[in-house]
Protein backbone atom coordinates (compact mmCIF):
# COMPACT_ATOMS: atom_id res chain seq x y z
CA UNK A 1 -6.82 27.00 -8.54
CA UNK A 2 -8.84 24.24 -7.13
CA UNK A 3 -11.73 22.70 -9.26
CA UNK A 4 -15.22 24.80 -9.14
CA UNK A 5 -17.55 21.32 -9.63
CA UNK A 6 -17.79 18.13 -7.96
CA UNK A 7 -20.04 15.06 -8.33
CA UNK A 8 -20.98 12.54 -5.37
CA UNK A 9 -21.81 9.45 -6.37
CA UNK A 10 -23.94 8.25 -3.01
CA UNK A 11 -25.25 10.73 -0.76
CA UNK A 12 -25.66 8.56 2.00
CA UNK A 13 -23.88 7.97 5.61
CA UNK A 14 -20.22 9.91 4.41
CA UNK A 15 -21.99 11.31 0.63
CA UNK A 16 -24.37 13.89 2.35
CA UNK A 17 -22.26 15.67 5.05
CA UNK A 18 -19.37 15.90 2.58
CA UNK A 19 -21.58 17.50 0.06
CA UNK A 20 -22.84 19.96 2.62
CA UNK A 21 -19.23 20.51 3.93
CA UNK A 22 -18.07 21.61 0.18
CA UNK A 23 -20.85 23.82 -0.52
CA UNK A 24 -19.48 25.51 2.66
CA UNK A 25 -16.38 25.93 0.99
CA UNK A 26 -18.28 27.15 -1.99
CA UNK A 27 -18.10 24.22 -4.61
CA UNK A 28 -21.09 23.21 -6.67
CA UNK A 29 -21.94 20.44 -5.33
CA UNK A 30 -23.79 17.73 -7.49
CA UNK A 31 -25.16 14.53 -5.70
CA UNK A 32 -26.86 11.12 -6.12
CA UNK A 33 -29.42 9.10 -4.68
CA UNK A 34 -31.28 5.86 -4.98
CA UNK A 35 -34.19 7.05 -3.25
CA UNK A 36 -36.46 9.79 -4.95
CA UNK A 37 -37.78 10.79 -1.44
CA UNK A 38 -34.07 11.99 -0.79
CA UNK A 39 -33.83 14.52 -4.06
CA UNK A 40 -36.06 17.41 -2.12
CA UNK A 41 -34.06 17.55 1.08
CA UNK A 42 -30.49 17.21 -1.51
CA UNK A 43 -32.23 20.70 -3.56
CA UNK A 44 -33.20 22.12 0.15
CA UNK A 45 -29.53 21.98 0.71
CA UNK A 46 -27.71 23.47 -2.43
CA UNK A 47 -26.76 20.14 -3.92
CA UNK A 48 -27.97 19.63 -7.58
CA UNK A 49 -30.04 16.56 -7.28
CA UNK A 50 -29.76 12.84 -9.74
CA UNK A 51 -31.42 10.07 -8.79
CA UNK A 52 -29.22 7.64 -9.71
CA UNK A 53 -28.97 4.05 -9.52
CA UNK A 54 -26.45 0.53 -10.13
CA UNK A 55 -29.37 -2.33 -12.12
CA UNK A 56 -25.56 -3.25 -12.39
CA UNK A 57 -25.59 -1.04 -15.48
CA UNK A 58 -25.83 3.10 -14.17
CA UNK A 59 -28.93 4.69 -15.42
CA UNK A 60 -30.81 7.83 -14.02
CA UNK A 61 -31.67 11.00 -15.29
CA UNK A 62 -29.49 13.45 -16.37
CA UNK A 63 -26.63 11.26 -15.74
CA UNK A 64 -24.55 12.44 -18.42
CA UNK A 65 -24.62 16.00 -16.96
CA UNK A 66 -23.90 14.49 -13.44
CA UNK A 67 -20.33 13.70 -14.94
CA UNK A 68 -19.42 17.12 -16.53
CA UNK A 69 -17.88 17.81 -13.36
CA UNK A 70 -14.21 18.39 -12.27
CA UNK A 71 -13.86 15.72 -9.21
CA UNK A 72 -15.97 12.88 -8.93
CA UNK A 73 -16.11 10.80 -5.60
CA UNK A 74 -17.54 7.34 -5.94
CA UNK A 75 -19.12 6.33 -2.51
CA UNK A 76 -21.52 3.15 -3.04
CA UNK A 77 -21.28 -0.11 -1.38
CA UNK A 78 -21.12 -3.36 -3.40
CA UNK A 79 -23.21 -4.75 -0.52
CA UNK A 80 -22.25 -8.05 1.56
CA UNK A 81 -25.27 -9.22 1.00
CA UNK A 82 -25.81 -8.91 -2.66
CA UNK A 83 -26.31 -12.14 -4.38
CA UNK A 84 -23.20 -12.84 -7.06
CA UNK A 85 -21.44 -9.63 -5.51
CA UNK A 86 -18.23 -9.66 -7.81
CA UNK A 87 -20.45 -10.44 -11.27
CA UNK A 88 -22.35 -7.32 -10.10
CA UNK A 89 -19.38 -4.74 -9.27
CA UNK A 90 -17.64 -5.80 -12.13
CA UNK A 91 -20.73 -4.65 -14.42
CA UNK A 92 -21.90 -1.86 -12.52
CA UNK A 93 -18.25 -0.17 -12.86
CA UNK A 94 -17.87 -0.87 -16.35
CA UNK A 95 -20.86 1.01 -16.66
CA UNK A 96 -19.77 3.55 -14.30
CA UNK A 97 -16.09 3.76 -16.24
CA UNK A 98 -17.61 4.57 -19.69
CA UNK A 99 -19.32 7.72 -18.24
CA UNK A 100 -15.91 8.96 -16.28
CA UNK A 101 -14.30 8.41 -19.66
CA UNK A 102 -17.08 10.45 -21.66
CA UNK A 103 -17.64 12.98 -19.28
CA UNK A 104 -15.38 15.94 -18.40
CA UNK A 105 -14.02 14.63 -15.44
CA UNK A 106 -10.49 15.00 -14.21
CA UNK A 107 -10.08 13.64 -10.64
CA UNK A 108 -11.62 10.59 -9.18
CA UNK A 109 -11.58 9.86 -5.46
CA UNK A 110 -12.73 6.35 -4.87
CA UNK A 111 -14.57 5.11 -1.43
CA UNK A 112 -12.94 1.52 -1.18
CA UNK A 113 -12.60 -0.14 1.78
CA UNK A 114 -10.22 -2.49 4.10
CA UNK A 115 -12.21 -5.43 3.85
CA UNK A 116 -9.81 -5.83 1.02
CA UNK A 117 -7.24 -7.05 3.21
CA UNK A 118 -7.19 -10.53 4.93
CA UNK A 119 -5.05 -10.51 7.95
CA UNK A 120 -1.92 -9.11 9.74
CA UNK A 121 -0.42 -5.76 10.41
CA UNK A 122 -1.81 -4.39 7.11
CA UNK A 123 -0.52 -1.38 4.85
CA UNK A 124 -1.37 0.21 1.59
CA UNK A 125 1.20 -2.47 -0.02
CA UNK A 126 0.01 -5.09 1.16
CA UNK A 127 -3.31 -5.81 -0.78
CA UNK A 128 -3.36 -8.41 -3.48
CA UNK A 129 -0.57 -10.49 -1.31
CA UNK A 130 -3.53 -12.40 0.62
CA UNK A 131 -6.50 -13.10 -1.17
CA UNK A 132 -9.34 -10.93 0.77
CA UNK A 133 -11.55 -12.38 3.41
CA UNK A 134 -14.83 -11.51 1.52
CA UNK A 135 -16.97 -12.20 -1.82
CA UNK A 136 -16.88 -7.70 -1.67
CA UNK A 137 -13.30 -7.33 -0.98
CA UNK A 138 -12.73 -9.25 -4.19
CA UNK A 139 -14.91 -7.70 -5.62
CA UNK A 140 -13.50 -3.76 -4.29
CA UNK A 141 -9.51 -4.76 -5.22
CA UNK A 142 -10.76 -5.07 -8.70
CA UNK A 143 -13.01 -2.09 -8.92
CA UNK A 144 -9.77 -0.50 -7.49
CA UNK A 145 -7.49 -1.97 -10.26
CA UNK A 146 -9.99 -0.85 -12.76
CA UNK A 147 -10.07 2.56 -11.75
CA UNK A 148 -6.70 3.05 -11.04
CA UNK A 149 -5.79 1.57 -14.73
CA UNK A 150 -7.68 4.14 -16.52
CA UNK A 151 -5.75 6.46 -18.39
CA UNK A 152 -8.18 9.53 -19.09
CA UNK A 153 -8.53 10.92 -15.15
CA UNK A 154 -6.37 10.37 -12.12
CA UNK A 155 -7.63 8.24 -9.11
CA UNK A 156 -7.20 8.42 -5.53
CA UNK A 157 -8.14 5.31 -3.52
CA UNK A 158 -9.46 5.64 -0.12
CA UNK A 159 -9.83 2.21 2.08
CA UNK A 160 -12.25 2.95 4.97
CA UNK A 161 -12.48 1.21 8.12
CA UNK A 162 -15.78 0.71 9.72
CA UNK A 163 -17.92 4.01 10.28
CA UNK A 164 -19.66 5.33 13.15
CA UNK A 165 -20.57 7.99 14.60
CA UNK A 166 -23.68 10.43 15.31
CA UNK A 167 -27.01 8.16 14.10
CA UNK A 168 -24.51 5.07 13.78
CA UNK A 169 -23.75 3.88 17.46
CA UNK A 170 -21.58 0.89 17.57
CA UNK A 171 -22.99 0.22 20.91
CA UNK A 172 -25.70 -1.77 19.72
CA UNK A 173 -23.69 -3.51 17.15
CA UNK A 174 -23.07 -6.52 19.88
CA UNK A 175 -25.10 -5.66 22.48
CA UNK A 176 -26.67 -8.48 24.59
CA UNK A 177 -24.97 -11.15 21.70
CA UNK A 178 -21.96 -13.17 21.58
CA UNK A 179 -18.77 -11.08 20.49
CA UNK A 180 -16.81 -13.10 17.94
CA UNK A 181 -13.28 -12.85 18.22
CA UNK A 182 -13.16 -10.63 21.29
CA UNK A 183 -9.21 -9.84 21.36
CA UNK A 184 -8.85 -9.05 18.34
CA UNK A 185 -8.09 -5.31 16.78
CA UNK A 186 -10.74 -2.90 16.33
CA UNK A 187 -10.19 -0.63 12.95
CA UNK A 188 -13.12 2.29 13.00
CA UNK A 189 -13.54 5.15 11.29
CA UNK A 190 -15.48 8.13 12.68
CA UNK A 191 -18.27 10.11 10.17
CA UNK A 192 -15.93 13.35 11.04
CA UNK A 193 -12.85 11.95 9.38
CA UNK A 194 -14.21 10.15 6.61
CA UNK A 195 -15.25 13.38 5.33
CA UNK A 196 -12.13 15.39 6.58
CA UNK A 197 -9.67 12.63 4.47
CA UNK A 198 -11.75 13.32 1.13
CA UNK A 199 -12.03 16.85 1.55
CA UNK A 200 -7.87 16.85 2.22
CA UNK A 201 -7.44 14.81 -0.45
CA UNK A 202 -8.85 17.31 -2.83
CA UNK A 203 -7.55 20.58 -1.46
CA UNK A 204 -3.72 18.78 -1.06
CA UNK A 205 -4.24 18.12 -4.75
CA UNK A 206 -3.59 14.81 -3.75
CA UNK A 207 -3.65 11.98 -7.10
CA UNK A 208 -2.87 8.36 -7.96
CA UNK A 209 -2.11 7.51 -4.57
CA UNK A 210 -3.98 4.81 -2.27
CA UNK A 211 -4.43 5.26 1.49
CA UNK A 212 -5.68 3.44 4.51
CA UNK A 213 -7.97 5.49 6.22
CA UNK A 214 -8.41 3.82 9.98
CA UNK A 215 -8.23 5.41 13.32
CA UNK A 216 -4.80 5.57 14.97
CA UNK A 217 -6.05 3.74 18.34
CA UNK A 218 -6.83 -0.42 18.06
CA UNK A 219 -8.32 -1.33 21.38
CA UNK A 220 -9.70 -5.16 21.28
CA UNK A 221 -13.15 -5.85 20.31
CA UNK A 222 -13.74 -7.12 23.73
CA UNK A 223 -12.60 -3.71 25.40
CA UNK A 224 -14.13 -1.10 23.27
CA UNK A 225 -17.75 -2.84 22.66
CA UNK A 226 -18.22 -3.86 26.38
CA UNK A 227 -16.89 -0.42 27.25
CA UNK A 228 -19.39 1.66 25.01
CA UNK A 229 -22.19 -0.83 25.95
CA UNK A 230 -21.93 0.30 29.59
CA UNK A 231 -21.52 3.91 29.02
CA UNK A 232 -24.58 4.13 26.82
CA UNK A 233 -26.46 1.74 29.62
CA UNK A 234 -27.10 -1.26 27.38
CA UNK A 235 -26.85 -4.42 27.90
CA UNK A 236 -22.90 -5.52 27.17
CA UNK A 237 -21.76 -8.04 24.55
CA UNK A 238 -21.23 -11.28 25.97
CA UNK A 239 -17.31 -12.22 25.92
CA UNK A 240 -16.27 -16.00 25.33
CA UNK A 241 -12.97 -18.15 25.53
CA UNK A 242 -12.64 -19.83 22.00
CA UNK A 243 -10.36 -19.45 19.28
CA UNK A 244 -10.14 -16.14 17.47
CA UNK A 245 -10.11 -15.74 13.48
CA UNK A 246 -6.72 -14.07 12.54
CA UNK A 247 -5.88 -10.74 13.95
CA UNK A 248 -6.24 -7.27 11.41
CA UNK A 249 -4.46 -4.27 12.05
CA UNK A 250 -5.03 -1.37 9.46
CA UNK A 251 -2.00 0.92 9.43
CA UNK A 252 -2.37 4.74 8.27
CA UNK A 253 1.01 6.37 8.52
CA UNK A 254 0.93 6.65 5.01
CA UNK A 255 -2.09 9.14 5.38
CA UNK A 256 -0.72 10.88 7.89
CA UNK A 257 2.75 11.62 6.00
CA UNK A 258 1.61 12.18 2.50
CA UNK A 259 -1.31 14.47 3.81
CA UNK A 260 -0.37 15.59 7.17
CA UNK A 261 -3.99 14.98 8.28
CA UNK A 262 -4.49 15.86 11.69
CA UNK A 263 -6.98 13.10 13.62
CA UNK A 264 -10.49 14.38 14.50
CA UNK A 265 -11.69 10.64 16.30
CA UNK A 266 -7.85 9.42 16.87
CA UNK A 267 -9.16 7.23 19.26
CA UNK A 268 -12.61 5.27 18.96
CA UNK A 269 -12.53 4.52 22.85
CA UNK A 270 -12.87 7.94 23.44
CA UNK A 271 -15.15 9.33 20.66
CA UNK A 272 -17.78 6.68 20.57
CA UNK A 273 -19.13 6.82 23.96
């Protein structure tokens, strides 16, 4: 018998139309936002509203009820951007690991992503062998290690690619600019998958495991912007010799023969146009 309550923490870009999928599928469906503007539409829907929010330390209303649920996903970025990026994850998820542990919850599914990873030909193994290319991907392997230490619930890590899809149009991510390193691999991940991994995650019954969670396809970064950019009638990215940054390839055949998930977007040459 599958759980009856779930919490999503982030009901943005990959938060919202899961939440709406699983009330389909008739869950109760609890969700979080940073924006109070967001908590009428969230009620419109079904999903039990929190505003919720990282200062690093978790506070909101309610918040201890948002974790008396079965499953909790964890979907919020540590942000690129963010000043002091691994000070700040590492506080906001010791914050956020003292309610998992006080609350009822059982099952975590954790929203992680491949940035974690430097270079190469890149599987579930192979993180921590390379230090990661970013101030967050330092900053995600330990929020991973955290999790995945905690004795009191299970974890499942999920390593995203790069979304798109619907709203989020990678045509216009290079349009018109310079493309840095234009042969190397692409690794996307379409809206429609992102959800469909979680949601098979949790209905496979799926725990402690960590998964790469990329498109099957890799066309070069030269090839699939230039080639959306003309479909959609924008200007194209502008292609340059020069010397490339190492190559990364993200490899999911461990998704695909632990949950048998059957590709939505296999291919982001075809689904992004």
């Amino acid at each position: 018998m599958k759980p009856t309550t779930i919490s999503i923490l982030g009901c943005g870009y990959v938060g919202y139309p899961l939440a709406k999928s699983l009330l389909s599928d008739q869950w109760r469906v609890r969700g979080s936002t940073t924006q109070e503007s967001k908590l009428t539409n969230l009620l419109a829907d079904g999903i039990e509203p929190y505003l919720l929010e990282f200062t690093p330390q978790l506070s909101g209303y309610g918040i201890h009820d948002f974790f008396d649920s079965d499953v909790v996903v964890i979907n919020f970025p540590p942000g690129r951007k963010r000043k002091n990026v691994q000070s700040f994850m590492k506080e906001a998820m010791n914050s956020l690991l003292s309610y998992l542990i006080h609350g009822s919850v059982q099952k975590v599914v954790f929203i992680s992503s491949t940035s974690v990873y430097s270079s190469g030909q890149v599987r579930e193994e192979d993180a921590g062998k390379q230090p990661p290319g970013s101030p967050s991907g330092i900053a995600l392997l330990a929020a991973e290690n955290l999790l995945s230490n905690a004795t009191d619930f299970e974890t499942t890590i999920l390593r995203f690619a790069g979304l798109y899809g619907y709203e989020r149009s990678p045509g216009r991510f290079w349009s018109g600019r310079v493309l840095p390193n234009p042969e190397n691999a692409v690794n996307m991940l379409h809206q429609d998958d992102a959800v469909g991994v979680i949601k098979k995650v949790i209905e496979k019954n799926c725990w402690g495991e960590v998964f790469n969670v990329c498109a099957e396809q890799h066309p070069s970064r030269a090839e699939f912007y230039t080639k959306i950019a003309q479909n959609q009638d924008i200007p194209p990215p502008e292609i340059q010799d020069g010397t490339s940054q190492p190559d990364k390839v993200v490899m999911c055949d461990k998704l695909t023969a632990h949950l048998g998930y059957q590709w939505i977007h296999p291919d982001p040459m075809v689904s992004a146009l």
